[in-house]
Protein backbone atom coordinates (compact mmCIF):
# COMPACT_ATOMS: atom_id res chain seq x y z
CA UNK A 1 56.69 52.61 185.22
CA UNK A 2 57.35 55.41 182.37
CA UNK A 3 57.71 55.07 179.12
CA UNK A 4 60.77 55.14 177.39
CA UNK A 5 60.86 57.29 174.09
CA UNK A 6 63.64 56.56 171.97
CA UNK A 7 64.97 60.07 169.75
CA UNK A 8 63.09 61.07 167.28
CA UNK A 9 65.12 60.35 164.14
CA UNK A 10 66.87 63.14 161.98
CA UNK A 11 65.20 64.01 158.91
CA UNK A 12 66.66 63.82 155.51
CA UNK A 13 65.96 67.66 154.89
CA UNK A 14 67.76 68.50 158.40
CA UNK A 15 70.23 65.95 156.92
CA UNK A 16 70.42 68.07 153.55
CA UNK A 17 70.36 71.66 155.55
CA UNK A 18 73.76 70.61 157.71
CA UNK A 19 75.48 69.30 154.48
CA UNK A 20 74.59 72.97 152.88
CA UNK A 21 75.90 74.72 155.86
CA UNK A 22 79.48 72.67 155.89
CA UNK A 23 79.48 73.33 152.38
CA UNK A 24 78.86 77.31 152.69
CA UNK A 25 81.43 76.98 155.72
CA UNK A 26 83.93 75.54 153.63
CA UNK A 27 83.52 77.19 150.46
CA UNK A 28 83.95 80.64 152.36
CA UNK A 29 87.19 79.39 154.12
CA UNK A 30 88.76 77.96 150.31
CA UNK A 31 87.52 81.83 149.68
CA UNK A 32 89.07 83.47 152.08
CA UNK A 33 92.47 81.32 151.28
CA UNK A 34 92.31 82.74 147.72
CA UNK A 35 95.90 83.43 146.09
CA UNK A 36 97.05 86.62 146.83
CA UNK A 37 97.03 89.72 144.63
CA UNK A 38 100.28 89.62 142.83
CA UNK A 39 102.85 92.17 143.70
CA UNK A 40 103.65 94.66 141.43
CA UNK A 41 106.97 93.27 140.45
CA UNK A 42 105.34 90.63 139.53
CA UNK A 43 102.91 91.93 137.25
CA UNK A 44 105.39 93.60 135.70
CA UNK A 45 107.23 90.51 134.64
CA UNK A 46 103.71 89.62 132.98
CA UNK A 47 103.31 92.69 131.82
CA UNK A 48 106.96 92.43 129.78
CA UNK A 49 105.78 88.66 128.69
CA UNK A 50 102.48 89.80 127.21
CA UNK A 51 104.41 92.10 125.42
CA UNK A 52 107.07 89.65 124.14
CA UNK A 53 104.17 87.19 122.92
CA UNK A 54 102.42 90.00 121.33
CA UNK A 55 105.00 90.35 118.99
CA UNK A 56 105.72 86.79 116.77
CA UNK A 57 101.91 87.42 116.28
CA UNK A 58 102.62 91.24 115.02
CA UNK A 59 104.98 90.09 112.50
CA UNK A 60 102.71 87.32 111.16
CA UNK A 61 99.88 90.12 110.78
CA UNK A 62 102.43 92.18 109.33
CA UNK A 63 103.03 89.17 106.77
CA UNK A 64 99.67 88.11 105.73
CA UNK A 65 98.86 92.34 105.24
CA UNK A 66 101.98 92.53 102.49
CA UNK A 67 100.33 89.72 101.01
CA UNK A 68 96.65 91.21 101.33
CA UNK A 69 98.26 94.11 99.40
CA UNK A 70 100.49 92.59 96.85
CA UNK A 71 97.00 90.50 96.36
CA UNK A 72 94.57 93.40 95.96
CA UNK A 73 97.13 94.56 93.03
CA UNK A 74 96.65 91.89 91.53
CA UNK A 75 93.00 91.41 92.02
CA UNK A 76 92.62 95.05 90.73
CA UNK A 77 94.71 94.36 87.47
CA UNK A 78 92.76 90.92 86.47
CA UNK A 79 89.40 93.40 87.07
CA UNK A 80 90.98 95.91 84.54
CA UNK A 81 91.88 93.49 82.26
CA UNK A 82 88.10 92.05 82.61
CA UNK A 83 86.48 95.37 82.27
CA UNK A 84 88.23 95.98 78.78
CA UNK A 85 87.86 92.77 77.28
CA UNK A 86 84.25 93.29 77.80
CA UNK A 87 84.54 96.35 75.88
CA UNK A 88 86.05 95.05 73.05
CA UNK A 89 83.33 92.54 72.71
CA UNK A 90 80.35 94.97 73.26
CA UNK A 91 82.07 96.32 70.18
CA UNK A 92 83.03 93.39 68.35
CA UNK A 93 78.79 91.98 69.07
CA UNK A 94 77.77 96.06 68.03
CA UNK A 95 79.68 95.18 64.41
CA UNK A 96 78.03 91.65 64.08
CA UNK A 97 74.52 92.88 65.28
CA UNK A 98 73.84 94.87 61.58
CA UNK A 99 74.40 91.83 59.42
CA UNK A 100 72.81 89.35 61.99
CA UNK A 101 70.02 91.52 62.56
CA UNK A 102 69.85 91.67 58.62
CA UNK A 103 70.26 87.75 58.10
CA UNK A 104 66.96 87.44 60.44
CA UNK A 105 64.69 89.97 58.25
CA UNK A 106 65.05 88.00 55.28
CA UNK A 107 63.88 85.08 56.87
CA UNK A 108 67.28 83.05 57.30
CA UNK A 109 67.73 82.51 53.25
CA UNK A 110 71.18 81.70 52.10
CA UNK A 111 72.58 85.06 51.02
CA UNK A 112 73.76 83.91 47.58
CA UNK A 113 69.85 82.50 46.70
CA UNK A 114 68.49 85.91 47.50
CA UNK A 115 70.45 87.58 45.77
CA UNK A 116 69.77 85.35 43.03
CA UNK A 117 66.15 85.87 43.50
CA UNK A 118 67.11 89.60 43.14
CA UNK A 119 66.40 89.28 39.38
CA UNK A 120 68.99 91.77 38.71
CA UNK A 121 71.39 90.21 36.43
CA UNK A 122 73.34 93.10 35.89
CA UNK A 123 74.61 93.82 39.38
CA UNK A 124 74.48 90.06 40.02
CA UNK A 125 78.45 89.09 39.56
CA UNK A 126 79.35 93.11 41.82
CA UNK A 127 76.84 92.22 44.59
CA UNK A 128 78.44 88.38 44.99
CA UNK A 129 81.79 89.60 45.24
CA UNK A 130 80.34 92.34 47.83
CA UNK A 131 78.83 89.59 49.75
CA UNK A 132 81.56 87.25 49.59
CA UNK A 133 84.06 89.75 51.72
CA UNK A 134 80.86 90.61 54.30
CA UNK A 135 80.81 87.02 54.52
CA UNK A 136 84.06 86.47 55.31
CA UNK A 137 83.99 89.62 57.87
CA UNK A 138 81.15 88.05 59.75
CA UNK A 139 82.62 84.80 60.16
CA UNK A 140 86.12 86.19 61.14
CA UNK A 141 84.22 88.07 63.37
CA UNK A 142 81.94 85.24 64.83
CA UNK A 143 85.32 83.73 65.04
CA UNK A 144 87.18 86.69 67.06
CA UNK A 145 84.19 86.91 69.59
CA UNK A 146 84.20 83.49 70.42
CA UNK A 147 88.41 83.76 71.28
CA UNK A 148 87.20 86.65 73.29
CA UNK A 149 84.32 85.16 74.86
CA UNK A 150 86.47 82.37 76.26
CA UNK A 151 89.07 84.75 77.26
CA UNK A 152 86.54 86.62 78.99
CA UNK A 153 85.90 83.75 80.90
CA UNK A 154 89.35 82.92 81.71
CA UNK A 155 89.69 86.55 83.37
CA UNK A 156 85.84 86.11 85.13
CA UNK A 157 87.88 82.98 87.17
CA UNK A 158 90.93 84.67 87.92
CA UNK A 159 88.86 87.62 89.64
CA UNK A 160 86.97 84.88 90.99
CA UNK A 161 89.79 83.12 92.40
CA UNK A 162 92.22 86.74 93.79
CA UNK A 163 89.44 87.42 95.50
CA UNK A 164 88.55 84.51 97.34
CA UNK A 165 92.21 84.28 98.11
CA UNK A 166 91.88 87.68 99.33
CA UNK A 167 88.81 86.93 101.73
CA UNK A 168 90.67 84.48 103.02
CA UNK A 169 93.78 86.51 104.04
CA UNK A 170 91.03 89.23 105.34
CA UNK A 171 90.07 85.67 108.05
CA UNK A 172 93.98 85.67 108.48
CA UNK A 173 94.99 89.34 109.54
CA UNK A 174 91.92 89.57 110.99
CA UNK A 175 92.79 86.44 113.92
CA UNK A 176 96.34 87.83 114.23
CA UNK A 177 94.89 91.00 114.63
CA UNK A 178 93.06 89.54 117.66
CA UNK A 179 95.52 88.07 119.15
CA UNK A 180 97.50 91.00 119.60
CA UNK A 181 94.75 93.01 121.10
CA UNK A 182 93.63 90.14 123.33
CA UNK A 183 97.44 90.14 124.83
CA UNK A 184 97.67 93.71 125.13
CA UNK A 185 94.10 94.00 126.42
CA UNK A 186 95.18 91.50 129.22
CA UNK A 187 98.75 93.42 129.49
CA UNK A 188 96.62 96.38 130.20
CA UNK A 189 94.49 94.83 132.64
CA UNK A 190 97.38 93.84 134.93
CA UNK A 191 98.11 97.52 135.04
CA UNK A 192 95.08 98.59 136.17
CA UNK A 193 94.74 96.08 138.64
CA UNK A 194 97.94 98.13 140.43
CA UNK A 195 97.59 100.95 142.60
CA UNK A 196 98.98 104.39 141.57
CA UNK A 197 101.55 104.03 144.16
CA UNK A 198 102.40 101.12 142.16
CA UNK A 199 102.70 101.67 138.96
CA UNK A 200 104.95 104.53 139.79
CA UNK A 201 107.23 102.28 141.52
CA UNK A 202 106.89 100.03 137.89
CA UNK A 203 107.94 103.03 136.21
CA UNK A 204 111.07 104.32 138.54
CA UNK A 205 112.23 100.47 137.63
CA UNK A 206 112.01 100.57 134.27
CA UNK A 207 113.80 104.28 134.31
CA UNK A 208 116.22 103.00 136.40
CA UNK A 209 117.00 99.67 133.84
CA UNK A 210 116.95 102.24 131.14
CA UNK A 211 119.38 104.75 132.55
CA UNK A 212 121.73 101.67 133.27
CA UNK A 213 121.45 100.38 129.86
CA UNK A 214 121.78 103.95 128.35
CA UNK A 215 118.24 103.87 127.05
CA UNK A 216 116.82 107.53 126.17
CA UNK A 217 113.63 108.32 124.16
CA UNK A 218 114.83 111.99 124.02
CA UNK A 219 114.89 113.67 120.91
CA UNK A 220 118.46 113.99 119.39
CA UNK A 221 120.13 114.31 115.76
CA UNK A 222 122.78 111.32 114.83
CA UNK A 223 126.15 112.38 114.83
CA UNK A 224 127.86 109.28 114.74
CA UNK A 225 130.37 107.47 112.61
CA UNK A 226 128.07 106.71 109.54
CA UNK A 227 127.96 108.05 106.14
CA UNK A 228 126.60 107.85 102.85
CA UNK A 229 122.77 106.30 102.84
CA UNK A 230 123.60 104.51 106.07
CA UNK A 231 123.67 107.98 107.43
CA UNK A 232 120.65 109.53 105.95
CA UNK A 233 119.08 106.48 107.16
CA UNK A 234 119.61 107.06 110.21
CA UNK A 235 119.10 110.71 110.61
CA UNK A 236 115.48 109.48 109.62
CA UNK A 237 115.37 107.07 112.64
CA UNK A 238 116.11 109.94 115.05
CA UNK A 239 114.07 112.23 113.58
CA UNK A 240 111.19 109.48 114.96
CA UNK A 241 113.28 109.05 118.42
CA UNK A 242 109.79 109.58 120.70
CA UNK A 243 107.24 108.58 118.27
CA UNK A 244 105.01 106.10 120.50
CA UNK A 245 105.65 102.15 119.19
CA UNK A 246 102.10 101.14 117.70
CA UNK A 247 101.79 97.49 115.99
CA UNK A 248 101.32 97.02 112.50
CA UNK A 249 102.33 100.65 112.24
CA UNK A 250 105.11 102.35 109.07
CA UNK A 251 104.58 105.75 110.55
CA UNK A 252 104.70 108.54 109.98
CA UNK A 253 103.38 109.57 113.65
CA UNK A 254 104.26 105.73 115.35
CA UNK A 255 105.93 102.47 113.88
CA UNK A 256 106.43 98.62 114.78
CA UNK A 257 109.96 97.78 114.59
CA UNK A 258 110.05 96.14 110.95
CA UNK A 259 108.50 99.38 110.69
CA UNK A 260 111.02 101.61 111.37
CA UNK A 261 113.90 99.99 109.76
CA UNK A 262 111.65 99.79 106.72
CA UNK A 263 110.86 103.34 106.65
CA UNK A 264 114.62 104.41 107.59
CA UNK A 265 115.92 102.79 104.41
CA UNK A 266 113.10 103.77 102.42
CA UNK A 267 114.07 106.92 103.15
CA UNK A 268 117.05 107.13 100.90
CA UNK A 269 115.49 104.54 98.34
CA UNK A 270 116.38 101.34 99.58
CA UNK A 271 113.19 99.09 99.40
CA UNK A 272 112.88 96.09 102.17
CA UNK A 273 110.33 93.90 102.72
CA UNK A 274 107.59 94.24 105.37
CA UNK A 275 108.58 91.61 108.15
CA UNK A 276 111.39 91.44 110.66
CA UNK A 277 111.39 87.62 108.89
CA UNK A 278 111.72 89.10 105.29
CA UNK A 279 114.11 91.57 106.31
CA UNK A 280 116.35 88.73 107.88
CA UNK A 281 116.29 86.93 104.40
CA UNK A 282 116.72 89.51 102.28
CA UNK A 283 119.69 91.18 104.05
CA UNK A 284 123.46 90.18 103.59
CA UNK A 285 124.51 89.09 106.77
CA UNK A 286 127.30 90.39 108.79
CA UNK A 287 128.67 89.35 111.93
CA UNK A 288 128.60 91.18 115.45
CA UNK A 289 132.45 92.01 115.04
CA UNK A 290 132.09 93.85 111.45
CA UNK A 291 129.14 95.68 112.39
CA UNK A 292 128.52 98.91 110.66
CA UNK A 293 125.79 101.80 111.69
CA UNK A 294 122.82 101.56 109.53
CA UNK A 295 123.03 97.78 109.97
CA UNK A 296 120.03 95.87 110.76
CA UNK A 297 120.14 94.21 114.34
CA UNK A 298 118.26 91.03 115.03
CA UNK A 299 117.29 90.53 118.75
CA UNK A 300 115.95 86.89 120.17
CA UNK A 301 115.97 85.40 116.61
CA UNK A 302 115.02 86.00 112.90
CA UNK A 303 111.55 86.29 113.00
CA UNK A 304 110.83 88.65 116.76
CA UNK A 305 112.33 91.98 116.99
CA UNK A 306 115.13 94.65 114.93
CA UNK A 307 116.14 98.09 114.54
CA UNK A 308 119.48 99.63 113.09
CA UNK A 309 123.22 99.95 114.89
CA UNK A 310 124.08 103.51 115.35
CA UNK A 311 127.99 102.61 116.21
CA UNK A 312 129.53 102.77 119.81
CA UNK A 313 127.16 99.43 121.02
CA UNK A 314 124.29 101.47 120.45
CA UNK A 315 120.67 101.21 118.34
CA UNK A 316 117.68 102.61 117.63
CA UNK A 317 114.30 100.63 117.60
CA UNK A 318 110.83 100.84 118.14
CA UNK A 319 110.53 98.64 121.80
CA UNK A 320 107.03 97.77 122.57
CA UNK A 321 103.56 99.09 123.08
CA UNK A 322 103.59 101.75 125.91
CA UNK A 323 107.51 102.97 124.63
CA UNK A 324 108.45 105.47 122.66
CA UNK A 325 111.19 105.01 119.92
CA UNK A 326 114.20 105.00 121.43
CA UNK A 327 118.52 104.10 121.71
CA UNK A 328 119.13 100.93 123.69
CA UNK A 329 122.24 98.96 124.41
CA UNK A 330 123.39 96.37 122.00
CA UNK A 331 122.79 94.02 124.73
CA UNK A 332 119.89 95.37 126.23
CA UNK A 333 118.29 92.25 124.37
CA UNK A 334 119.82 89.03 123.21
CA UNK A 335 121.26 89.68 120.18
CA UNK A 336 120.75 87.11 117.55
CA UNK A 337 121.93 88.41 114.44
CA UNK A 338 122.64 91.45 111.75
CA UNK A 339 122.22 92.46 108.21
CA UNK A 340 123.05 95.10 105.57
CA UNK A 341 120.63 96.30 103.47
């Protein structure tokens, strides 16, 4: 009768080797069911929201750099004002040194018993009254540099304090300034993910939205209903119509959108603030029916995006990164408010 051999049982590292093969199996199935490559419409719409978010950040850079300069003024004038107060007590310590230096010499003697040790009685009551007034020179002038020395002090701290306040706007611009270039890095990635075929067909859209909207970067002079410095204001805005849009940017060869309307009423000596925010504040503010070229238009809200009403439903701004300067529709955005300067 044969013997019966029961199987040989499966070992833990055969055990282990079948668990690593399902596993490869199935990870290269989840791989293979990977989302799909967006389409190009829809990277587009990214695109366009990249470019939205890059702007609140923008402003805020724009902000904290008005600051950064207004600070640096400041900084600079408490340095100025440090630099000559140390002058004036190199000279004031440059008078005292003579009779100091003098006082030391004799040994530290009271001034009146040497001159009573003189043994010159006949110059003794002319020298006394001599010494009396250097006395009381040296001690108003002991007195002087002390004031000064504590004033110098005083201005020591402010420089101290400008320009740690300065550093830490430096921190500030500097993360906004990252942010920006993080979202447009990531806008531009998206782009080049596409094939030419279809960022051309991105392209014919966006001509096509900005023939229907009446959008044109092309250069042009304004001949519109404006006049006075509303006018010159904005024959300085189309002089720019085609400049590229660059962040942060006042021109003269590119400009943000606080940018241009900045530079546009600068133009004919109207000063605004920096910001699309500051603009919005400083601004008297009119309402869509009394609108007047030269006007400042808010799109979205106060804080996002402006340029200036040229008249007929029209304005010029500076759009986005990858535009050029350019007339839009009134409504090509939502409008949110105006201002005149």
């Amino acid at each position: 009768m044969g013997t019966h051999r029961r199987p040989k049982p499966i070992s833990r590292t055969r055990i282990a080797s079948v668990g690593l093969a399902a596993g490869a199996v199935s990870l290269l199935s989840t791989q293979g069911q990977a989302a799909p490559k967006p389409s190009a419409d829809e990277v587009r719409k990214q695109v366009e929201k990249l470019y939205e978010e890059a702007e609140a950040p923008t402003e805020e850079y724009n902000s904290v750099r008005a600051q950064q300069k207004t600070l640096q003024g400041k900084a600079d004038s408490a340095r100025d004002k440090l630099a000559r107060k140390q002058e004036e007590i190199n000279e004031l310590r440059a008078e005292i040194g003579p009779l100091a230096a003098a006082q030391y010499r004799s040994g530290g003697l009271d001034p009146s018993v040497q001159l009573f040790l003189s043994g010159d009685p006949e110059t003794y009551l002319e020298r006394a009254e001599v010494l009396g007034r250097t006395g009381d020179r040296q001690a108003g002038s002991m007195r002087a540099m002390q004031k000064m020395q504590r004033e110098l002090a005083q201005e020591r701290a402010t420089v101290t304090d400008r320009l740690e306040e300065l550093q830490i706007l430096r921190s500030q611009a500097a993360a906004k300034k990252k942010e920006v270039r993080d979202k447009l890095s990531r806008a531009r990635q998206l782009l080049n993910s596409l094939t030419t075929q279809e960022r051309s067909r991105i392209r014919a859209a966006e001509a096509r939205e900005d023939a229907a909207s009446g959008t044109s970067d092309s250069a042009a002079t304004y001949n519109g209903p404006a006049s006075g410095r509303a006018k010159a204001a904005l024959e300085f805005a189309y002089a720019q119509l085609g400049k590229p849009y660059e962040w942060g940017s006042t021109g003269p060869n590119s400009f943000d959108c606080s940018g241009l309307t900045g530079a546009s009423w600068r133009s004919v000596g109207v000063s605004l603030p920096r910001t699309v925010q500051q603009q919005y504040s400083v601004g008297r503010k009119v309402s869509r029916a009394d609108l007047q070229p030269g006007d400042i238009i808010y799109w979205y809200n106060s804080s996002q995006h402006n340029g200036l009403y040229v008249g007929n439903g029209k304005a010029i701004h500076a759009p986005r990164t990858g535009k050029n300067i350019e007339i839009t529709s009134l409504d090509s955005m939502p409008f949110y408010a105006a201002s005149r300067p």
